[in-house]
PDB file of N, CA and C in Angstrom:
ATOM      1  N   UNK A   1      48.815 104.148  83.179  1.00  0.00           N
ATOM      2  CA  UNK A   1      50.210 104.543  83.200  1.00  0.00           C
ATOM      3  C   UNK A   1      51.104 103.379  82.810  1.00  0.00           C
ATOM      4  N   UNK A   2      50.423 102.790  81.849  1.00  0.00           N
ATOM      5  CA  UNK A   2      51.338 101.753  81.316  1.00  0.00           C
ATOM      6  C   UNK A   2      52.592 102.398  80.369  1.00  0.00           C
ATOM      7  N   UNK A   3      53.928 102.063  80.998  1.00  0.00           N
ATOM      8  CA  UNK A   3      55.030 102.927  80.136  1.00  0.00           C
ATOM      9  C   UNK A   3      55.767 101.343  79.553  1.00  0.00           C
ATOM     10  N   UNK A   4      56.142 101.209  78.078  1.00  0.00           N
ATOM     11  CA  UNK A   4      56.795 100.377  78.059  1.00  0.00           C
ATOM     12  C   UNK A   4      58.613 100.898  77.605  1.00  0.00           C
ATOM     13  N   UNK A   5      59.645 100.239  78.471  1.00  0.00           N
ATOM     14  CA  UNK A   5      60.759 100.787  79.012  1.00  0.00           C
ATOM     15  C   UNK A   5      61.132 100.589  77.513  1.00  0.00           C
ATOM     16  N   UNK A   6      60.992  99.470  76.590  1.00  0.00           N
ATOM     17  CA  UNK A   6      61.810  98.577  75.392  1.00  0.00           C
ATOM     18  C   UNK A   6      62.769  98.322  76.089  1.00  0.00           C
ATOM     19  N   UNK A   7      63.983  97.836  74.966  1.00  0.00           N
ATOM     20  CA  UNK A   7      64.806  97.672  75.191  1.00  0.00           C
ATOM     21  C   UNK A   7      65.919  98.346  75.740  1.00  0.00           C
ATOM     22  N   UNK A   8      66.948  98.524  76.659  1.00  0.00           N
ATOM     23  CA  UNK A   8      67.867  99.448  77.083  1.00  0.00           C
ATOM     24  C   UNK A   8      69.382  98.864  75.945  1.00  0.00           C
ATOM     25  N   UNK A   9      70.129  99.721  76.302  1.00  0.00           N
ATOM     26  CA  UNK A   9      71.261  98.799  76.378  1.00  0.00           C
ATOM     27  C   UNK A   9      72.037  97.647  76.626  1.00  0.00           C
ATOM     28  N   UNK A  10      72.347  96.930  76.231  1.00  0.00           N
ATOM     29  CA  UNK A  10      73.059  95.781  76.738  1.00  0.00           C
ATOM     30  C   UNK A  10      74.144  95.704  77.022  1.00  0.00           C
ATOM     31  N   UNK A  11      75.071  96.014  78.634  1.00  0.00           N
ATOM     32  CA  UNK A  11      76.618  95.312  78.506  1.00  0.00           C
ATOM     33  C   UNK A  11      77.115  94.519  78.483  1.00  0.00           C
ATOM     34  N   UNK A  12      78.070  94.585  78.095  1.00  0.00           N
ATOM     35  CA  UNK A  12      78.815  93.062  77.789  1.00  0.00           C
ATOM     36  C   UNK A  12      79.232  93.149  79.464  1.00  0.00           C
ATOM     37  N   UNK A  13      79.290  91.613  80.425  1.00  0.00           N
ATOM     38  CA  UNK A  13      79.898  91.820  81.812  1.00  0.00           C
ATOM     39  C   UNK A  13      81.281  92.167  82.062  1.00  0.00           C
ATOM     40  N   UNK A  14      81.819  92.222  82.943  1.00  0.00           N
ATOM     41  CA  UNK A  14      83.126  92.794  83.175  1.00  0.00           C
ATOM     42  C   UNK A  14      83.844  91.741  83.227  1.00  0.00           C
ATOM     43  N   UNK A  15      84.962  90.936  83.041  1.00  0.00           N
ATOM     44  CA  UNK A  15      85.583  90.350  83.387  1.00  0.00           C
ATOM     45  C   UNK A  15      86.887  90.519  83.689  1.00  0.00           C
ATOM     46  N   UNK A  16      87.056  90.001  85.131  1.00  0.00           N
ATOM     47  CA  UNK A  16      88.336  90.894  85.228  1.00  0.00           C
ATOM     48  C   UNK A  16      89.145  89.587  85.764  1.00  0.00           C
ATOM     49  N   UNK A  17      90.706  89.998  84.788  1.00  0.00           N
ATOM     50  CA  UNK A  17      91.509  88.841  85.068  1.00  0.00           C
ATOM     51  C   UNK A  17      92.116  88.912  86.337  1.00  0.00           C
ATOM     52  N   UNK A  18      92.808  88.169  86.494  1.00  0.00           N
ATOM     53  CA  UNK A  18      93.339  87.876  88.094  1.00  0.00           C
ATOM     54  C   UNK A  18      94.525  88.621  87.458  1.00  0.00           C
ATOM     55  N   UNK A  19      94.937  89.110  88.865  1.00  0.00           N
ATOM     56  CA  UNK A  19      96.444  90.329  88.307  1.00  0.00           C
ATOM     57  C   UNK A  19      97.521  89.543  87.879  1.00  0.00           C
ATOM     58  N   UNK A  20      98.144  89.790  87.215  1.00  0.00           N
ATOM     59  CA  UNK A  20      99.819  88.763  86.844  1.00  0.00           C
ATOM     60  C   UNK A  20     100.617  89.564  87.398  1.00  0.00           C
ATOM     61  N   UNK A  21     100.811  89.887  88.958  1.00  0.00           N
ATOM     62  CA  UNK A  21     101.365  90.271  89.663  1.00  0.00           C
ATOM     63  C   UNK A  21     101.339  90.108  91.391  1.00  0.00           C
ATOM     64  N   UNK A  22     101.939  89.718  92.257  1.00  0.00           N
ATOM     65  CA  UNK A  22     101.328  89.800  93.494  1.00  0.00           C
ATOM     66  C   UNK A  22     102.924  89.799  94.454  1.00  0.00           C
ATOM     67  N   UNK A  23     102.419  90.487  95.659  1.00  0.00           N
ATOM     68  CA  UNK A  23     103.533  90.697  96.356  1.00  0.00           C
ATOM     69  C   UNK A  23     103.560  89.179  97.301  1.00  0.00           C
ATOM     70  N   UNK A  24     104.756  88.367  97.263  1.00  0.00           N
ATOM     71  CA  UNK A  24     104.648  87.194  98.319  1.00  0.00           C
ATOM     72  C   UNK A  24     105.024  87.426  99.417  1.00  0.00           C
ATOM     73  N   UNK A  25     106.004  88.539  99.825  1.00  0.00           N
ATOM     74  CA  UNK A  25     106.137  88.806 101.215  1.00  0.00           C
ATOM     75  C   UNK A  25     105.820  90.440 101.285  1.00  0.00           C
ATOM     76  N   UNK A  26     105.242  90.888 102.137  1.00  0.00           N
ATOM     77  CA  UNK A  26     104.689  92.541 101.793  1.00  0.00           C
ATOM     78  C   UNK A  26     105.559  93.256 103.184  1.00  0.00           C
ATOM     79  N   UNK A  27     105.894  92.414 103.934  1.00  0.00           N
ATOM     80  CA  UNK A  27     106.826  92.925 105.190  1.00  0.00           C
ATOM     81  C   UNK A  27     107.577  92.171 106.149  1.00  0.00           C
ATOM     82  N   UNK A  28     108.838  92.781 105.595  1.00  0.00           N
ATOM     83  CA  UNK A  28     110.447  92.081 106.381  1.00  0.00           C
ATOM     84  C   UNK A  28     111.537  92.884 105.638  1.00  0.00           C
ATOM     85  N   UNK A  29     112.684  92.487 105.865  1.00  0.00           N
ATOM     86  CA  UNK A  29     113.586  93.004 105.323  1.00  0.00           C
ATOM     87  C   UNK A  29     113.880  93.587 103.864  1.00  0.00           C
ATOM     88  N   UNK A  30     113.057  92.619 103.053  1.00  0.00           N
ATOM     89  CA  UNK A  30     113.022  92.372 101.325  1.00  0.00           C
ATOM     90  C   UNK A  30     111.847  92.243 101.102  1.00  0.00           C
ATOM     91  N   UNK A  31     111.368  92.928  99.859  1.00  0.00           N
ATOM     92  CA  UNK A  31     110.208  92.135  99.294  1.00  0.00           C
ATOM     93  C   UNK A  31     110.418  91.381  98.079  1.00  0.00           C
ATOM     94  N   UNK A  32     109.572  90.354  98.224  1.00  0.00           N
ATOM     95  CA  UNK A  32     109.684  89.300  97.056  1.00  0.00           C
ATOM     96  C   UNK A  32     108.380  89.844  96.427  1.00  0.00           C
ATOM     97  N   UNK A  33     108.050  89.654  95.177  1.00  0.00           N
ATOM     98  CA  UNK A  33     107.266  90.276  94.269  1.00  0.00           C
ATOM     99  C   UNK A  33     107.369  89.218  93.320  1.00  0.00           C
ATOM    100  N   UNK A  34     105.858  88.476  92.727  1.00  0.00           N
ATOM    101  CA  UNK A  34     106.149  87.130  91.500  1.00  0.00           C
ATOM    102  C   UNK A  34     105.300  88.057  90.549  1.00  0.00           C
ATOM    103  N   UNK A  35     105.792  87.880  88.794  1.00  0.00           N
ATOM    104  CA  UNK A  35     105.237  88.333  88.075  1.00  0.00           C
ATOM    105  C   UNK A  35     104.934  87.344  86.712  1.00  0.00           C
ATOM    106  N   UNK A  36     104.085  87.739  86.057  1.00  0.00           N
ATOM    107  CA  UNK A  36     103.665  85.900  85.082  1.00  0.00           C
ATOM    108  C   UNK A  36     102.903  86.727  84.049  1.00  0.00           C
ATOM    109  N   UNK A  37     102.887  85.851  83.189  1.00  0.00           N
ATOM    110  CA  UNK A  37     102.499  86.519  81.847  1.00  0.00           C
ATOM    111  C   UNK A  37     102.477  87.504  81.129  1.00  0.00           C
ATOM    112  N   UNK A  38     103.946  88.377  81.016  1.00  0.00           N
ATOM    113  CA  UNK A  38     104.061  89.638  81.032  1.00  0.00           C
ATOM    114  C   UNK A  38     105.100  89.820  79.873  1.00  0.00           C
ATOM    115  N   UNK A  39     104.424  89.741  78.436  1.00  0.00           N
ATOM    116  CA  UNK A  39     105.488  89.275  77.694  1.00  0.00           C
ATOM    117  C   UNK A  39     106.304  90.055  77.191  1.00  0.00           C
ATOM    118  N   UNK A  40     106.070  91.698  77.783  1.00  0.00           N
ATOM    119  CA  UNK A  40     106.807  92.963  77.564  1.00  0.00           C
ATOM    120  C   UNK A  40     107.846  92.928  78.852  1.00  0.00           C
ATOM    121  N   UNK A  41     107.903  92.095  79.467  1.00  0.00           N
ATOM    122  CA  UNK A  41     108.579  92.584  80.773  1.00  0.00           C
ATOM    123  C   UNK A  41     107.791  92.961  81.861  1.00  0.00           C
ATOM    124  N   UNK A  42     108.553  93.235  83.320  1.00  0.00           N
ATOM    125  CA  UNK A  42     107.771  94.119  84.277  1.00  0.00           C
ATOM    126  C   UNK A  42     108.198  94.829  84.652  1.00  0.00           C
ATOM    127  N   UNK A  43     107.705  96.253  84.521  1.00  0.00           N
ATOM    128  CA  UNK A  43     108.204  97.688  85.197  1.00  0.00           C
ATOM    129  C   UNK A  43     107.128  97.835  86.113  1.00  0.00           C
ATOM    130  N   UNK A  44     107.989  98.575  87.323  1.00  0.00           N
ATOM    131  CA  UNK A  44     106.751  99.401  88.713  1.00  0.00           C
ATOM    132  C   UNK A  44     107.755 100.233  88.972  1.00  0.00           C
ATOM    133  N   UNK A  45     107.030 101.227  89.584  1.00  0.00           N
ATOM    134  CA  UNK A  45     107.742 102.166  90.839  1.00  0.00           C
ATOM    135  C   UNK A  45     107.714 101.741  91.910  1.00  0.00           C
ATOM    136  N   UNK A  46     108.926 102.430  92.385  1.00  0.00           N
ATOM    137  CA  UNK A  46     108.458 102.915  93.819  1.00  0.00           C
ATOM    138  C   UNK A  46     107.874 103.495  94.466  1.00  0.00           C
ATOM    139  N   UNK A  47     107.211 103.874  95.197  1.00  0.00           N
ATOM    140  CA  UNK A  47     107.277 105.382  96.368  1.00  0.00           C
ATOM    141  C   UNK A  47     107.202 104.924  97.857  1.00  0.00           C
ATOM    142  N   UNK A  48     107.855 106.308  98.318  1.00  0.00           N
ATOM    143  CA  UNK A  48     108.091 106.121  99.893  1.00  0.00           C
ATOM    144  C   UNK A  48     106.410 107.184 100.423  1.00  0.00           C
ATOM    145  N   UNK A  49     106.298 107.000 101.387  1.00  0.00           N
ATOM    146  CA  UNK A  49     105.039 106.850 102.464  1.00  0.00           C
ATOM    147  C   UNK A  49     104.890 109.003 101.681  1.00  0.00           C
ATOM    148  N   UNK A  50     105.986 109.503 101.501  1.00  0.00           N
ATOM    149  CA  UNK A  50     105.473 111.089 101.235  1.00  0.00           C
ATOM    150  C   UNK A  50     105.262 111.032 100.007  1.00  0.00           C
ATOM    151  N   UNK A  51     105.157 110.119  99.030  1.00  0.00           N
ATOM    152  CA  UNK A  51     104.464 110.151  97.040  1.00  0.00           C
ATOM    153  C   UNK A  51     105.769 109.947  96.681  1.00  0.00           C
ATOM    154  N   UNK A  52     107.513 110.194  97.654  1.00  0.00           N
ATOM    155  CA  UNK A  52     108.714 110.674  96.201  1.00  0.00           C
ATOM    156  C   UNK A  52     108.725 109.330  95.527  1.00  0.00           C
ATOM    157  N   UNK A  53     108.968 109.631  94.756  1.00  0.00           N
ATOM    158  CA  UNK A  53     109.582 107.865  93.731  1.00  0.00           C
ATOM    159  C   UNK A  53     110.957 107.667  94.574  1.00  0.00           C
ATOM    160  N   UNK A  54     111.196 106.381  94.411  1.00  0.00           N
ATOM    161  CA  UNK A  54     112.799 106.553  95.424  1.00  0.00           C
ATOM    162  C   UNK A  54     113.742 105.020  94.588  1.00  0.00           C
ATOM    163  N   UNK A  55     112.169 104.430  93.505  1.00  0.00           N
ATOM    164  CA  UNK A  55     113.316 103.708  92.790  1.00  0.00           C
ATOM    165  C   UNK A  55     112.035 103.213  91.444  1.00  0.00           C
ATOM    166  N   UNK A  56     112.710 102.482  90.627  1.00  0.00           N
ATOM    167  CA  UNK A  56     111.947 101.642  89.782  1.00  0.00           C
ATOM    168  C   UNK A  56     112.280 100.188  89.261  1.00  0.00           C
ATOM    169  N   UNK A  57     111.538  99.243  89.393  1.00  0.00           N
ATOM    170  CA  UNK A  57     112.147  97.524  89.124  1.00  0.00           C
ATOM    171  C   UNK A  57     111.793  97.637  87.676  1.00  0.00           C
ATOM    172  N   UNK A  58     112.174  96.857  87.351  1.00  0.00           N
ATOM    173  CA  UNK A  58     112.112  96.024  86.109  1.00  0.00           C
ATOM    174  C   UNK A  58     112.475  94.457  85.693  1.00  0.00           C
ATOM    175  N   UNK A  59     111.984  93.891  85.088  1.00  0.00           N
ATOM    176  CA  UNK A  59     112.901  92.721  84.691  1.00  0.00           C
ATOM    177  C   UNK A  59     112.299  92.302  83.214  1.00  0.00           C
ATOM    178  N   UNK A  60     113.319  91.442  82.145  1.00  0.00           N
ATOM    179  CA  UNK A  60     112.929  91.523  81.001  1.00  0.00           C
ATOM    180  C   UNK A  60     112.070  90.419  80.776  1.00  0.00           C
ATOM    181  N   UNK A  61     112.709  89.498  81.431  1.00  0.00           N
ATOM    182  CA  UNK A  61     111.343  87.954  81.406  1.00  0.00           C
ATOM    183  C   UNK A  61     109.974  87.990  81.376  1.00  0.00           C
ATOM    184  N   UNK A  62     109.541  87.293  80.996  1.00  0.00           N
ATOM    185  CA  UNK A  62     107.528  87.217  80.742  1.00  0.00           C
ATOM    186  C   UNK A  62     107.301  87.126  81.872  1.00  0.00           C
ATOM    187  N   UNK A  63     108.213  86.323  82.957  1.00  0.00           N
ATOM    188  CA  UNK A  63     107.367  85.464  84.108  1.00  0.00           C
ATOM    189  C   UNK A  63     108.759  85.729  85.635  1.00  0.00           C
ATOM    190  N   UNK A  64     108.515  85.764  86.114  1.00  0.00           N
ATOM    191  CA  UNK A  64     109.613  85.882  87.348  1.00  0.00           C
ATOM    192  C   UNK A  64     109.279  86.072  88.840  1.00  0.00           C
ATOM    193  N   UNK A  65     110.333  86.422  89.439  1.00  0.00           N
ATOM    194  CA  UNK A  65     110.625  86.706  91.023  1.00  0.00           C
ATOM    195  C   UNK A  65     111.422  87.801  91.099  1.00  0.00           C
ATOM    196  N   UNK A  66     111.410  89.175  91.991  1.00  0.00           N
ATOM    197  CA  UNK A  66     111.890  90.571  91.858  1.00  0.00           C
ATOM    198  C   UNK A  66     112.040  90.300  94.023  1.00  0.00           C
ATOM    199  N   UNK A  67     112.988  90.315  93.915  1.00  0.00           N
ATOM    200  CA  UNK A  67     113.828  90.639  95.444  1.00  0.00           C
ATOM    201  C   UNK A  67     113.639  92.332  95.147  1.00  0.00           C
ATOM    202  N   UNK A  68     113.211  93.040  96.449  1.00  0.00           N
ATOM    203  CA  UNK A  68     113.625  94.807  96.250  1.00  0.00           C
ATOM    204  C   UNK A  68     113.486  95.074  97.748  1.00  0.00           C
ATOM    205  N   UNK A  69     114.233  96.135  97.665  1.00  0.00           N
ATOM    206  CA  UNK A  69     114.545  97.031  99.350  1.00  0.00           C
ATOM    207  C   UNK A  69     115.651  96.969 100.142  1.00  0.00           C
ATOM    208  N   UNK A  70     116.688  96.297  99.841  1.00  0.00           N
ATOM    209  CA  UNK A  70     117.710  95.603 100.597  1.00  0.00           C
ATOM    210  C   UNK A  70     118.653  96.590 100.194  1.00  0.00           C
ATOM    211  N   UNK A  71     118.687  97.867  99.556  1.00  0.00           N
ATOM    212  CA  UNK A  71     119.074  99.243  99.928  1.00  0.00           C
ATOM    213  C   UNK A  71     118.786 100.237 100.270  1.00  0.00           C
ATOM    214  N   UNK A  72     117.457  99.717 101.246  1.00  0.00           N
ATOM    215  CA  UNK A  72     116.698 101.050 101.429  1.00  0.00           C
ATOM    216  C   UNK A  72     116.125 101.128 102.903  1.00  0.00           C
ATOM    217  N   UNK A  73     115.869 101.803 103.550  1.00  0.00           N
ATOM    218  CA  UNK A  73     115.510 102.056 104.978  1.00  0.00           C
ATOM    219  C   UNK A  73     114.285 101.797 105.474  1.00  0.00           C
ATOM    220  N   UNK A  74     114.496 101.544 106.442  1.00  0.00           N
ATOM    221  CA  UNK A  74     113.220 100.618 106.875  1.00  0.00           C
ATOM    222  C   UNK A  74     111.960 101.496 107.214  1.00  0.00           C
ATOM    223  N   UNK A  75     110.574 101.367 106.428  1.00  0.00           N
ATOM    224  CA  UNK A  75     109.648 102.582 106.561  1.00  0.00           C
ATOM    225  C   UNK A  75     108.557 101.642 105.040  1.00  0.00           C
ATOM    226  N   UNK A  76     107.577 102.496 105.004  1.00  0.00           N
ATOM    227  CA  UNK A  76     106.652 102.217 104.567  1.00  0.00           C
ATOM    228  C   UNK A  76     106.603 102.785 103.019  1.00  0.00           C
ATOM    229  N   UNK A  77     106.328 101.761 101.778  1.00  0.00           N
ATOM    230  CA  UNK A  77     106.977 101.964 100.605  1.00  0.00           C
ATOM    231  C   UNK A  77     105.548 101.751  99.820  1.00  0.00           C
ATOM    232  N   UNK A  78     105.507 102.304  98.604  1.00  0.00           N
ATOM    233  CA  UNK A  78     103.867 101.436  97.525  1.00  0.00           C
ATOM    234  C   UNK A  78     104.593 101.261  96.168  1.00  0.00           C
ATOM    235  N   UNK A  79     104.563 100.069  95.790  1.00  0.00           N
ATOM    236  CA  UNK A  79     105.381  99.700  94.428  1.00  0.00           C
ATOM    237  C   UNK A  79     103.322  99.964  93.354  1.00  0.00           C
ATOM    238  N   UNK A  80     103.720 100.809  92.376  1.00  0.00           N
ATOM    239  CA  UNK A  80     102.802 101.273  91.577  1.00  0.00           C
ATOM    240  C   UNK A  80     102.770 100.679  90.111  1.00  0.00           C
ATOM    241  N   UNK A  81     102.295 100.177  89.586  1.00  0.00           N
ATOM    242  CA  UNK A  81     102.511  99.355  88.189  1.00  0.00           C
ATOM    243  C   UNK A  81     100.970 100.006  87.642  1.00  0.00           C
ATOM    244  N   UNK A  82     101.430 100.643  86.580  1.00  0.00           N
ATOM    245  CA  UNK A  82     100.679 101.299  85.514  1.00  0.00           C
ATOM    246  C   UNK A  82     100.605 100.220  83.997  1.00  0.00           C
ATOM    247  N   UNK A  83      99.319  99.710  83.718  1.00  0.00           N
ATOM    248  CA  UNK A  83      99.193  98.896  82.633  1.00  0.00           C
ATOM    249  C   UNK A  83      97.963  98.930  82.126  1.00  0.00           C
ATOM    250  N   UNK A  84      98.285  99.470  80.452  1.00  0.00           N
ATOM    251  CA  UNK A  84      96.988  99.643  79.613  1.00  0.00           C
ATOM    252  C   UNK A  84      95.791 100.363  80.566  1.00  0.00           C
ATOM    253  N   UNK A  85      96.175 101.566  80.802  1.00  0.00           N
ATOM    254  CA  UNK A  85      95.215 102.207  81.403  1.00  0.00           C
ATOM    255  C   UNK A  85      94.452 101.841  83.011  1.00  0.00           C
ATOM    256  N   UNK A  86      95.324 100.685  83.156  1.00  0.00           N
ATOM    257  CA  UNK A  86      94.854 100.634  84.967  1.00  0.00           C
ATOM    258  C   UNK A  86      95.614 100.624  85.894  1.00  0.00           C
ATOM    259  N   UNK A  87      95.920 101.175  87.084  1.00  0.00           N
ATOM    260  CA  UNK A  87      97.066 101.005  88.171  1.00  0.00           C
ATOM    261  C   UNK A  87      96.639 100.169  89.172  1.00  0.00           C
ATOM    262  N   UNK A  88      97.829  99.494  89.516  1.00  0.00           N
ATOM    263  CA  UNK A  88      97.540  98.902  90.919  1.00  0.00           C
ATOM    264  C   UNK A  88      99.157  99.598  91.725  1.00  0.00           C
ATOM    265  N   UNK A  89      98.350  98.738  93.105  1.00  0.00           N
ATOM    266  CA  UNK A  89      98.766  99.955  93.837  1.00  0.00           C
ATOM    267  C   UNK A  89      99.269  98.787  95.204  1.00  0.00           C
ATOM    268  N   UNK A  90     100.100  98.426  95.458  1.00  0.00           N
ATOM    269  CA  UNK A  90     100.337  97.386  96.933  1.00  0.00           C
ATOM    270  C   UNK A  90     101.539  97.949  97.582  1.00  0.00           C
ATOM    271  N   UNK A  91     101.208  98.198  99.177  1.00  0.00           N
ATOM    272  CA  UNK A  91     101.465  98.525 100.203  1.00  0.00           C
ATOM    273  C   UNK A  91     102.768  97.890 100.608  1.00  0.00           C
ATOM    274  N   UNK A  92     103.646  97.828 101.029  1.00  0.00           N
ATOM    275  CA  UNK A  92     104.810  97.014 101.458  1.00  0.00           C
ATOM    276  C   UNK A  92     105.503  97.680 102.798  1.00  0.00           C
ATOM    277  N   UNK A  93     106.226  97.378 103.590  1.00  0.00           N
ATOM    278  CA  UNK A  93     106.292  97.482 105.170  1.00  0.00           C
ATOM    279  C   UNK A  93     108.138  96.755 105.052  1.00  0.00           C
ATOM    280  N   UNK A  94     109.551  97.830 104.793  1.00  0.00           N
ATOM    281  CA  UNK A  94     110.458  97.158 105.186  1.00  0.00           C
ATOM    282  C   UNK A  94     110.803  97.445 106.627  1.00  0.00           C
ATOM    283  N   UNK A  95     111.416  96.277 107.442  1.00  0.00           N
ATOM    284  CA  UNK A  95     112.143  96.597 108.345  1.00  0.00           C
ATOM    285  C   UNK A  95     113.403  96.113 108.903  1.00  0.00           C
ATOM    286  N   UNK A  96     114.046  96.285 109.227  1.00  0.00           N
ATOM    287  CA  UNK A  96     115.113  95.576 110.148  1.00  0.00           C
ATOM    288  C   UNK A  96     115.623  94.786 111.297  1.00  0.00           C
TER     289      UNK A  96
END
């Protein structure tokens, strides 16, 4: 029962970059949000804890700092950033 397999396929490995995005404070009054190498800008949503959208950031710079929430009520929020086919997804906690 000698089977010989040959060759299979070969993948190339995954490499996955580190996000050019990250939340620096995820719960208090404001969130601070740093964004870097983004030479289209950065757009995300919002949503509040039931899916509604309740806002959207942006900024035009490659690289920055995004203050958000400091009109909005204190409760549990997910800023959503959709790019080239992948989402991320981070949790944020405002309160008063």
């Amino acid at each position: 029962t000698d089977w010989d397999m040959g060759e299979g396929v070969v993948e190339q490995p995954i490499v996955e970059k580190p996000p050019n995005w990250e939340v620096i404070t995820s719960i208090g009054s404001q969130i601070v949000l740093r964004y870097q190498d983004r030479p289209d800008g950065f757009r995300a949503s919002i949503f509040d804890a039931s899916g509604r959208k309740v806002d959207e950031i942006h900024a035009t710079g490659a690289s920055g700092m995004i203050t958000w929430g400091r009109c909005y009520g204190p409760g549990v929020y997910f800023i959503v950033l959709k790019s080239a086919g992948a989402t991320k997804a981070q949790k944020v906690v405002l309160i008063r």
